[in-house]
PDB file of N, CA and C in Angstrom:
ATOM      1  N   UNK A   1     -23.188  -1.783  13.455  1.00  0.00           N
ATOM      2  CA  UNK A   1     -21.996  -1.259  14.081  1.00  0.00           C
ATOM      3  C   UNK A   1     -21.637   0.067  13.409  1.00  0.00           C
ATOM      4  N   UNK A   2     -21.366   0.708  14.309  1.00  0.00           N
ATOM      5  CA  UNK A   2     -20.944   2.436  13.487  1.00  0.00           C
ATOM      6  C   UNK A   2     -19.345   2.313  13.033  1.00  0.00           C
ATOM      7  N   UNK A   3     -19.273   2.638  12.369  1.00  0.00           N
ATOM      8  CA  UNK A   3     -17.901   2.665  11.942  1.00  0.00           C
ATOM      9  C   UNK A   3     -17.467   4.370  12.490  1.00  0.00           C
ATOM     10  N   UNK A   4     -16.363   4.578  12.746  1.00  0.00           N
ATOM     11  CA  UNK A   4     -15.542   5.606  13.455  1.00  0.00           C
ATOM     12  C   UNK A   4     -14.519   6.225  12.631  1.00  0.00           C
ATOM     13  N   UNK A   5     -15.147   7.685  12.374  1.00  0.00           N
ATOM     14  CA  UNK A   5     -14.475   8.042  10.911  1.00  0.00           C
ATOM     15  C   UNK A   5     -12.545   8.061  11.326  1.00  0.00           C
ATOM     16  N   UNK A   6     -12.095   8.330  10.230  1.00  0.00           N
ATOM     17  CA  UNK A   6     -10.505   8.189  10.086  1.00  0.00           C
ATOM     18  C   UNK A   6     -10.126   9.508  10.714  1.00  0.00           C
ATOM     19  N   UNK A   7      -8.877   9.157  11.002  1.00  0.00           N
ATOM     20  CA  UNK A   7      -8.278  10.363  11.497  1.00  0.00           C
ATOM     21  C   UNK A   7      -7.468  11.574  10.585  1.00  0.00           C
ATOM     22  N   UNK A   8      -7.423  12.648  11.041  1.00  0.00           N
ATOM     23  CA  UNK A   8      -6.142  13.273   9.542  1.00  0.00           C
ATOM     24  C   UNK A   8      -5.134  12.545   9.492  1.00  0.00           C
ATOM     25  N   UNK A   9      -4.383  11.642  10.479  1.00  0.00           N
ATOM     26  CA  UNK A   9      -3.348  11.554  10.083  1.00  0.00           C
ATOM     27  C   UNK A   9      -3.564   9.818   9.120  1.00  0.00           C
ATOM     28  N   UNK A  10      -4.517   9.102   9.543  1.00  0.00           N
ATOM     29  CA  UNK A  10      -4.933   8.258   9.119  1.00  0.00           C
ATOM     30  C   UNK A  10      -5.424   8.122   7.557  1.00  0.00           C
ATOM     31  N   UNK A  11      -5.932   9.531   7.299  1.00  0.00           N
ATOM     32  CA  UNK A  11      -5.949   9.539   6.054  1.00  0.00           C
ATOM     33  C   UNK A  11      -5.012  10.260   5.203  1.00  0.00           C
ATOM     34  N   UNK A  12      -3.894  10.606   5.866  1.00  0.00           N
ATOM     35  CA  UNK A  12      -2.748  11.477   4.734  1.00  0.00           C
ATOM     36  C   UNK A  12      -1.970  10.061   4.757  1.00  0.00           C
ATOM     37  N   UNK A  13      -1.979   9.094   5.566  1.00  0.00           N
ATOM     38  CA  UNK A  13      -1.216   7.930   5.174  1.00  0.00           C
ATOM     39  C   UNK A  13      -1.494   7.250   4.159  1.00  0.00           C
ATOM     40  N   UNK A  14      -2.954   7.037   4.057  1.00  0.00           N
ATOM     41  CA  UNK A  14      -3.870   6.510   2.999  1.00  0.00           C
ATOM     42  C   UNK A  14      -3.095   7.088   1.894  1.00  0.00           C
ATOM     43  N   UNK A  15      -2.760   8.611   2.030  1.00  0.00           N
ATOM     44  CA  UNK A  15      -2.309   8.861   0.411  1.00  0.00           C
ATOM     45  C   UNK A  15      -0.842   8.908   0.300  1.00  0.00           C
ATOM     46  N   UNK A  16      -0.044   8.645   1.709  1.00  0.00           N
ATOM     47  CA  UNK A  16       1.403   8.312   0.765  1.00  0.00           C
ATOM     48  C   UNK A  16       1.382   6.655   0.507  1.00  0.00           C
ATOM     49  N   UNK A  17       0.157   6.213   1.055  1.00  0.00           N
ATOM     50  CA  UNK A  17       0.503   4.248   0.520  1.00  0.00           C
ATOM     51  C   UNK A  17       0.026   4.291  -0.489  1.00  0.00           C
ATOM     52  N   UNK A  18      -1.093   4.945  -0.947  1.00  0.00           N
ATOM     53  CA  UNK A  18      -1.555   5.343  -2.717  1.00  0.00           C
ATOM     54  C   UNK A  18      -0.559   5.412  -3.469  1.00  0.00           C
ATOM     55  N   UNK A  19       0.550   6.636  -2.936  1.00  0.00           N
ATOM     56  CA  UNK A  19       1.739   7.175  -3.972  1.00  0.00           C
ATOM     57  C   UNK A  19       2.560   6.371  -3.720  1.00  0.00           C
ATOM     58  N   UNK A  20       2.879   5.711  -2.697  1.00  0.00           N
ATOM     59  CA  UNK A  20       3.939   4.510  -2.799  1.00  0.00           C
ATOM     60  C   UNK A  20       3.876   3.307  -3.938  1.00  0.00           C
ATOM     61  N   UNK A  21       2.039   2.915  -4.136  1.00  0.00           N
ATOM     62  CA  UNK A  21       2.094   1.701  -5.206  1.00  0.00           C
ATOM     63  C   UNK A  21       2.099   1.994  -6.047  1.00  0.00           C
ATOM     64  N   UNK A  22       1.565   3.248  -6.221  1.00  0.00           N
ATOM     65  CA  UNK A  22       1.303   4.022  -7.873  1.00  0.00           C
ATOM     66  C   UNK A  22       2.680   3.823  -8.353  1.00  0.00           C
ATOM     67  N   UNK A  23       3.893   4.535  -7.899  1.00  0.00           N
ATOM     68  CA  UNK A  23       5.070   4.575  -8.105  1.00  0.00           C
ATOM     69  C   UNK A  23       5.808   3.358  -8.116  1.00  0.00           C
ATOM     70  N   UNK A  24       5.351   2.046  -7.354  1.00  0.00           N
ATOM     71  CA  UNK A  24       6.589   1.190  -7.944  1.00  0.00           C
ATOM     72  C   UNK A  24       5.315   0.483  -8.451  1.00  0.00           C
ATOM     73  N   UNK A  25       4.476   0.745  -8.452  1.00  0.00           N
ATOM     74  CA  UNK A  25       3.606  -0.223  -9.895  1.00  0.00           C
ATOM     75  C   UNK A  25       3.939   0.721 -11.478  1.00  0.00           C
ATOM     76  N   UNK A  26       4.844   1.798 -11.713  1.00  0.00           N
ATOM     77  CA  UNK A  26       5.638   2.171 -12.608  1.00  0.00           C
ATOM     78  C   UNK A  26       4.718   2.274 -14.176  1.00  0.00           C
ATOM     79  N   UNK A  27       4.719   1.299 -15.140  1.00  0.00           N
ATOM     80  CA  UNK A  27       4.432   1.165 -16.356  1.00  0.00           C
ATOM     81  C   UNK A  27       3.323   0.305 -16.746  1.00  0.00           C
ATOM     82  N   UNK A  28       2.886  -0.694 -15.046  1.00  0.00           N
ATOM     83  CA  UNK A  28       2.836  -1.760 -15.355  1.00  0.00           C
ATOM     84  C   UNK A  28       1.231  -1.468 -14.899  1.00  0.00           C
ATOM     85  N   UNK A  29       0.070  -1.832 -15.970  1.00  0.00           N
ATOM     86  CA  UNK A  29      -1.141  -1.745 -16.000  1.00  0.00           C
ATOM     87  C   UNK A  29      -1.710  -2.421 -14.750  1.00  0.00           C
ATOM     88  N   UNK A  30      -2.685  -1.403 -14.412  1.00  0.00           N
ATOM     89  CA  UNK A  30      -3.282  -1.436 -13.305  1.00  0.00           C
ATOM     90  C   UNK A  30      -3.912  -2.568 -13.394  1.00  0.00           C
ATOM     91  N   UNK A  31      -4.738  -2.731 -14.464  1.00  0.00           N
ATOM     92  CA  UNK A  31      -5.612  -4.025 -14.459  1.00  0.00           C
ATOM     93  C   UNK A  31      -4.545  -5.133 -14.182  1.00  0.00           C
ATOM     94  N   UNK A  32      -3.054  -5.398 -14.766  1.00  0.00           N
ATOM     95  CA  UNK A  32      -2.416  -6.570 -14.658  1.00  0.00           C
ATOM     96  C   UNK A  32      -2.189  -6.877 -13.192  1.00  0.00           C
ATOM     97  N   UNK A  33      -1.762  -5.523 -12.176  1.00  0.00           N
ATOM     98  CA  UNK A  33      -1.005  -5.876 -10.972  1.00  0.00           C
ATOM     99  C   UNK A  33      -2.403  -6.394 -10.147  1.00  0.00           C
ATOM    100  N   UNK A  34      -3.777  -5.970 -10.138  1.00  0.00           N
ATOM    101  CA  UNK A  34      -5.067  -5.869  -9.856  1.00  0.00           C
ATOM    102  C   UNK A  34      -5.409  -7.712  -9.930  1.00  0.00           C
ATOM    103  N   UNK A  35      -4.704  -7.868 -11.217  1.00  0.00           N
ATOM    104  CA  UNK A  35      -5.594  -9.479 -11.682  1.00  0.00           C
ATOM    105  C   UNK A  35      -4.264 -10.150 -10.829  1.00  0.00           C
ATOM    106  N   UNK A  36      -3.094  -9.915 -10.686  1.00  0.00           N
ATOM    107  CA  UNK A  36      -2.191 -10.835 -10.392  1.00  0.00           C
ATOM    108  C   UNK A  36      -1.842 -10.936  -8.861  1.00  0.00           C
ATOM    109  N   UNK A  37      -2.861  -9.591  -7.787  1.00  0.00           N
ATOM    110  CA  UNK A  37      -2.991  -9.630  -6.640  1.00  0.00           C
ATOM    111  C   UNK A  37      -4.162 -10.231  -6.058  1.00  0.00           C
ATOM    112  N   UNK A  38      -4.776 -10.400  -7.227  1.00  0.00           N
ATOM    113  CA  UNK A  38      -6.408 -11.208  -7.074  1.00  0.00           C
ATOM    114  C   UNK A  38      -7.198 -10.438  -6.210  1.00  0.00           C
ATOM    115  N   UNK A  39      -7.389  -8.635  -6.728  1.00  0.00           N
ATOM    116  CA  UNK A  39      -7.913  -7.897  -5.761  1.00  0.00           C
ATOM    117  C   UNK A  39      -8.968  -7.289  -7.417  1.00  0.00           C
ATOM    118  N   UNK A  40     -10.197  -6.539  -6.997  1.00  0.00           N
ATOM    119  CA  UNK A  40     -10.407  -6.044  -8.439  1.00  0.00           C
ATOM    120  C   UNK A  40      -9.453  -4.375  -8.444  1.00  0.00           C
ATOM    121  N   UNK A  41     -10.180  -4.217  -9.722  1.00  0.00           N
ATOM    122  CA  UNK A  41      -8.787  -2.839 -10.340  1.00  0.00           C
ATOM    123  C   UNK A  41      -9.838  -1.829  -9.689  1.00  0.00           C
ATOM    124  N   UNK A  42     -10.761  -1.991  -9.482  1.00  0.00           N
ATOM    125  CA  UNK A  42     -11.303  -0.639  -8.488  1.00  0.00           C
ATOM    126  C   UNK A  42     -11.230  -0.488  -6.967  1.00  0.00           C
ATOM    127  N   UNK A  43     -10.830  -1.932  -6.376  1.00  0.00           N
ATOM    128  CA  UNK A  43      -9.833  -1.661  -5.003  1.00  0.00           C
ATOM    129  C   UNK A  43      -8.483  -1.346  -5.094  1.00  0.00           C
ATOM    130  N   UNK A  44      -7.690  -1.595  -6.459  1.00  0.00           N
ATOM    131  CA  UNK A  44      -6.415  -0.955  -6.206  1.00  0.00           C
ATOM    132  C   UNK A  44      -6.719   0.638  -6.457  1.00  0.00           C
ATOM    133  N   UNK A  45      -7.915   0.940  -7.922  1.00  0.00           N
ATOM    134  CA  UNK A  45      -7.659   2.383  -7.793  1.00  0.00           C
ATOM    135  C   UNK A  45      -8.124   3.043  -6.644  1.00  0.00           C
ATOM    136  N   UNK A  46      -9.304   2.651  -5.919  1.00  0.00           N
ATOM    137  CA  UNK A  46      -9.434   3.451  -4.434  1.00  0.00           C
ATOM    138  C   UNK A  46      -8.153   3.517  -3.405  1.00  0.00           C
ATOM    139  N   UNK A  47      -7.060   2.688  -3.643  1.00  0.00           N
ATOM    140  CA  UNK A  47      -5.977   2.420  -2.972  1.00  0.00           C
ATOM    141  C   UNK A  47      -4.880   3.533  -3.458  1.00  0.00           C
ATOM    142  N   UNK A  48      -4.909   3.336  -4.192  1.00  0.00           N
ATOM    143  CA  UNK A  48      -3.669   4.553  -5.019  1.00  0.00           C
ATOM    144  C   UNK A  48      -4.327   5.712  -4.677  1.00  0.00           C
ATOM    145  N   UNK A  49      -5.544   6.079  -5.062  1.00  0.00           N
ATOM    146  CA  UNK A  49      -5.910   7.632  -4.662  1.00  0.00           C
ATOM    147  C   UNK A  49      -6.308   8.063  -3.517  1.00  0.00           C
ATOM    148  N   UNK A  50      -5.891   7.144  -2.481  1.00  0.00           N
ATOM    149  CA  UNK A  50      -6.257   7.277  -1.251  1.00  0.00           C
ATOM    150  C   UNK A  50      -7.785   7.283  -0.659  1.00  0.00           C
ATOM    151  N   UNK A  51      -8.893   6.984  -1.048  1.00  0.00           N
ATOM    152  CA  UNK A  51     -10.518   6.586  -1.601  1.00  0.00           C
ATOM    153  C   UNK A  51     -10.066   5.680  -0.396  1.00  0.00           C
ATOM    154  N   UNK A  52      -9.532   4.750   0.032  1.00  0.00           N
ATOM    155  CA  UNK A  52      -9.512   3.469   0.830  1.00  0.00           C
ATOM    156  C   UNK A  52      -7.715   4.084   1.703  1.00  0.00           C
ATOM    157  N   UNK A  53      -8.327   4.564   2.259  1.00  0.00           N
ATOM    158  CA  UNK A  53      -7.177   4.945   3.209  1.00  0.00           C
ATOM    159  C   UNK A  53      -6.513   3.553   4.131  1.00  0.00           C
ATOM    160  N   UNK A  54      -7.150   2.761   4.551  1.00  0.00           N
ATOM    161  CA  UNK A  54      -6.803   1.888   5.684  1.00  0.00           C
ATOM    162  C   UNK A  54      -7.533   0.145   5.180  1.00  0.00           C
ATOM    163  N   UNK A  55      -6.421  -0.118   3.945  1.00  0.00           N
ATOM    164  CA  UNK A  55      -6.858  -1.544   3.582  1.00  0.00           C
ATOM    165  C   UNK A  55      -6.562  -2.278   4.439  1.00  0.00           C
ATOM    166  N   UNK A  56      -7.336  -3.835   3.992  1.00  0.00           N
ATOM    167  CA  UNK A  56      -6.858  -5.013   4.688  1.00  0.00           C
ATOM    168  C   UNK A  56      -5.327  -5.099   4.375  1.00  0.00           C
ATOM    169  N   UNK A  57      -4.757  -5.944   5.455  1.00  0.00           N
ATOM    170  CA  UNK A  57      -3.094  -6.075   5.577  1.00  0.00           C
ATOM    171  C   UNK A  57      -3.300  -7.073   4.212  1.00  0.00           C
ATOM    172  N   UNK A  58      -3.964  -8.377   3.994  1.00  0.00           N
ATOM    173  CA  UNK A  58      -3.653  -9.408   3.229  1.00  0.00           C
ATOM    174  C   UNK A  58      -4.069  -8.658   1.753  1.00  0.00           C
ATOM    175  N   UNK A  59      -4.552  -7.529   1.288  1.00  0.00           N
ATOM    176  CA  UNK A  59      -4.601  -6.635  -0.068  1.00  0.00           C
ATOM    177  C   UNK A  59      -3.417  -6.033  -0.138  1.00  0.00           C
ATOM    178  N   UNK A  60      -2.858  -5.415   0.960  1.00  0.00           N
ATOM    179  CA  UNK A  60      -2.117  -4.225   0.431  1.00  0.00           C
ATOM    180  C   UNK A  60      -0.459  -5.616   0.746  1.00  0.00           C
ATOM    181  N   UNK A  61      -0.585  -6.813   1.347  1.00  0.00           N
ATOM    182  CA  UNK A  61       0.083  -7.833   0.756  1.00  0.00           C
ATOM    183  C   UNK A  61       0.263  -8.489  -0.344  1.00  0.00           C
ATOM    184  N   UNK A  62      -0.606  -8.540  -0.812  1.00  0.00           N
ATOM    185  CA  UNK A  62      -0.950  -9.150  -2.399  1.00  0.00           C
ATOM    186  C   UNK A  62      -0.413  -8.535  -3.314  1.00  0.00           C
ATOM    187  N   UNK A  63      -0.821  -6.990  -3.088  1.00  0.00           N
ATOM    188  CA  UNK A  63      -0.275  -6.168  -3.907  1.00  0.00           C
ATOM    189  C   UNK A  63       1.383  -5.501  -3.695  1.00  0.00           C
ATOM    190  N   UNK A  64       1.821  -6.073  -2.647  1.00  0.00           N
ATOM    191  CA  UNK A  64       2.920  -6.090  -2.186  1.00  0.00           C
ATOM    192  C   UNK A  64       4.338  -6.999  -3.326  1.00  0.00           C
ATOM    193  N   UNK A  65       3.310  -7.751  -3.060  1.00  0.00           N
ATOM    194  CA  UNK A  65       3.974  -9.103  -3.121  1.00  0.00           C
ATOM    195  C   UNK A  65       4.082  -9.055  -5.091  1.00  0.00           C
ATOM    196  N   UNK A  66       2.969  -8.583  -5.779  1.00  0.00           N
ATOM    197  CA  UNK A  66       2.848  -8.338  -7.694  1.00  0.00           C
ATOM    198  C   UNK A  66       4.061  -7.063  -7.562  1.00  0.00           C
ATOM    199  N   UNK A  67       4.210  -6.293  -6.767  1.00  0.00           N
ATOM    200  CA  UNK A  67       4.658  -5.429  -7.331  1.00  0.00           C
ATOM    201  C   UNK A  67       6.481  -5.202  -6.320  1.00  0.00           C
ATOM    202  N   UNK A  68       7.105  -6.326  -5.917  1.00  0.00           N
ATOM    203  CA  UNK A  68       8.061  -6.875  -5.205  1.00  0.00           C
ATOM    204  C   UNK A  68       8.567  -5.663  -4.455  1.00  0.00           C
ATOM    205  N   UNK A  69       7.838  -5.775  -3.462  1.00  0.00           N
ATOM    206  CA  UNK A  69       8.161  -4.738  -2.361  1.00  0.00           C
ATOM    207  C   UNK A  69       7.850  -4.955  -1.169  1.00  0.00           C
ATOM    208  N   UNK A  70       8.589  -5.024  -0.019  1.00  0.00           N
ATOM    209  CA  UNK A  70       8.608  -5.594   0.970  1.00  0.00           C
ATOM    210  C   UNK A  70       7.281  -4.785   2.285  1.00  0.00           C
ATOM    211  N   UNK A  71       6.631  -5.705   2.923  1.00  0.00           N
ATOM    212  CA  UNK A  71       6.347  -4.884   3.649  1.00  0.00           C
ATOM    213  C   UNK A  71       6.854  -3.876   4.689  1.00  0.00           C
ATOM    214  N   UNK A  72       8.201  -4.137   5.151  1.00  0.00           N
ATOM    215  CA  UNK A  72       9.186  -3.415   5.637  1.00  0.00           C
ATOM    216  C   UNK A  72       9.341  -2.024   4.839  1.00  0.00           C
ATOM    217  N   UNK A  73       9.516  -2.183   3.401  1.00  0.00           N
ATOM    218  CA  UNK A  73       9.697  -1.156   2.470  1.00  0.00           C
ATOM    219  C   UNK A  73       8.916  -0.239   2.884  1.00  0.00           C
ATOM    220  N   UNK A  74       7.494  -1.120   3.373  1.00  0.00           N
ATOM    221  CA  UNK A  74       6.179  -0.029   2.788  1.00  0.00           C
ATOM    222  C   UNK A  74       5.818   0.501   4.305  1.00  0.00           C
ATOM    223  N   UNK A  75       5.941  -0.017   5.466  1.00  0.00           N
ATOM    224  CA  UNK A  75       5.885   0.637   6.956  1.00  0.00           C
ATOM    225  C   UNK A  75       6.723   1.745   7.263  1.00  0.00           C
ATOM    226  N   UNK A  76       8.194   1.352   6.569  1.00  0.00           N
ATOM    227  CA  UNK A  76       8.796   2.586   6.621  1.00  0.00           C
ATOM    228  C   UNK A  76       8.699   3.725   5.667  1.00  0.00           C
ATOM    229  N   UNK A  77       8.093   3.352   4.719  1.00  0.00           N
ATOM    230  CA  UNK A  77       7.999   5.087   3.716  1.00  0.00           C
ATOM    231  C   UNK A  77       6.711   5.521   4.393  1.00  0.00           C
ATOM    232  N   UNK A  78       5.557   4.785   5.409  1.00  0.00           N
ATOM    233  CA  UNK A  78       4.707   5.164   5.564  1.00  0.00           C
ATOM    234  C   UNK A  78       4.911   5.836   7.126  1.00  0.00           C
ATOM    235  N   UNK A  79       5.887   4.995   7.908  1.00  0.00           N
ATOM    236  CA  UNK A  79       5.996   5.911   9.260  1.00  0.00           C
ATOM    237  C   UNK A  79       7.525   5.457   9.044  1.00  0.00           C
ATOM    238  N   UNK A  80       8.128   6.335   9.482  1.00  0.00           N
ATOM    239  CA  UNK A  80       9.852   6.191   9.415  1.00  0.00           C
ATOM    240  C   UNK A  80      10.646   6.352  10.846  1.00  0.00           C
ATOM    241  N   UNK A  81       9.609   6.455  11.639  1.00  0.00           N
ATOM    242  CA  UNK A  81       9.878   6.295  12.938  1.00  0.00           C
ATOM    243  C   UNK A  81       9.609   4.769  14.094  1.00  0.00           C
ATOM    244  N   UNK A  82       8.569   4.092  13.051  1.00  0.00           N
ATOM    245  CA  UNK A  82       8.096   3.468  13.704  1.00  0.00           C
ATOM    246  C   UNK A  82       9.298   1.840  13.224  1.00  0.00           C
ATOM    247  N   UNK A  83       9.982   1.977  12.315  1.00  0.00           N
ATOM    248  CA  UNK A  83      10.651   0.921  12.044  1.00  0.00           C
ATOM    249  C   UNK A  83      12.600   1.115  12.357  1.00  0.00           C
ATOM    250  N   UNK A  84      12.749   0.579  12.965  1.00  0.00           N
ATOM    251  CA  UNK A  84      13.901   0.383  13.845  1.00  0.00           C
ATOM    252  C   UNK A  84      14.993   0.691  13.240  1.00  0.00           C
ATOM    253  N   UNK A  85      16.374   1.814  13.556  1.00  0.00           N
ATOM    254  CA  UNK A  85      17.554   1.960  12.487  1.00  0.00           C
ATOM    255  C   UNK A  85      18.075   0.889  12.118  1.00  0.00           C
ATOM    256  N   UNK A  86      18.180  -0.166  13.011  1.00  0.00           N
ATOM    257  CA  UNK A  86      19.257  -1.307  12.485  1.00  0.00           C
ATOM    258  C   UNK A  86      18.344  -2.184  11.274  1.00  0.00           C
ATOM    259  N   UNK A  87      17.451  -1.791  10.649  1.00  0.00           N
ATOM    260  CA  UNK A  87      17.062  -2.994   9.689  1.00  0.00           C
ATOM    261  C   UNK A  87      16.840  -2.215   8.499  1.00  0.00           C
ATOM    262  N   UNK A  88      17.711  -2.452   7.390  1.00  0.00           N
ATOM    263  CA  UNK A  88      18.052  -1.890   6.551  1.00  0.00           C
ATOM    264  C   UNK A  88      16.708  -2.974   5.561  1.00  0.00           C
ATOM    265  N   UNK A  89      16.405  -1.543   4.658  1.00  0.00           N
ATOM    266  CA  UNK A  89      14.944  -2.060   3.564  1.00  0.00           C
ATOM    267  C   UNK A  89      15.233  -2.907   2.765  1.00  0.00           C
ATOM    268  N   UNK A  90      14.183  -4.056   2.333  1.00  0.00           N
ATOM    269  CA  UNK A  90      14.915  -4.706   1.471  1.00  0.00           C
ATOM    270  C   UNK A  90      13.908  -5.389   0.847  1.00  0.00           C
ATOM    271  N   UNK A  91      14.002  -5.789  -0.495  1.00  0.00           N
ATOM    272  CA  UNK A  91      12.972  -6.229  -1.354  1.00  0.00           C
ATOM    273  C   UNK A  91      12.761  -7.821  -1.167  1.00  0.00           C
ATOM    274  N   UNK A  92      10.799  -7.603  -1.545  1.00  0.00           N
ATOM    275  CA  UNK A  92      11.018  -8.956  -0.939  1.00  0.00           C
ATOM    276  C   UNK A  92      11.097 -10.303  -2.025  1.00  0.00           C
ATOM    277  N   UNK A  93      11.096 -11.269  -1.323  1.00  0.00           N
ATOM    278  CA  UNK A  93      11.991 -12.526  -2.271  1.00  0.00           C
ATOM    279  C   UNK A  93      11.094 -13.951  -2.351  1.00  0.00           C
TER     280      UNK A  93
END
């Protein structure tokens, strides 16, 4: 099967969801959030530097979920149009 390369806009998203985890994964070692999403630390770093523009939903969940941030959080810093005014962001629980 050929795979069908990414689009520009497909891959500038890739790098604000990079800078989104980088940033609230904060202080906290890559290897730890990596072992505690049960993903290895070289799919989160292709993830942060945008290398893996368009992960699986259940990774960039995992890693959602170690580093308590909602997927709501993360659709809207990534398209801010596409998530509805009335639902205010909120961390998840």
């Amino acid at each position: 099967m050929v795979r069908v390369p990414l689009t520009a806009e497909e891959l500038e998203r890739g790098q604000r969801l990079g800078e989104l985890l980088r940033s609230a994964r904060g202080e906290t070692s890559m290897v730890q959030v990596a072992l505690d999403a049960g993903i290895s630390v070289e799919t989160l770093r292709k993830i942060e530097t945008g290398r893996i523009a368009t992960p699986a939903f259940f990774t960039i969940t995992a890693v959602a979920r170690v580093l308590d941030i909602s997927l709501d959080d993360i659709a809207a810093a990534l398209d801010p149009d596409a998530v509805s005014p009335d639902r205010a962001p909120r961390r998840a629980s």
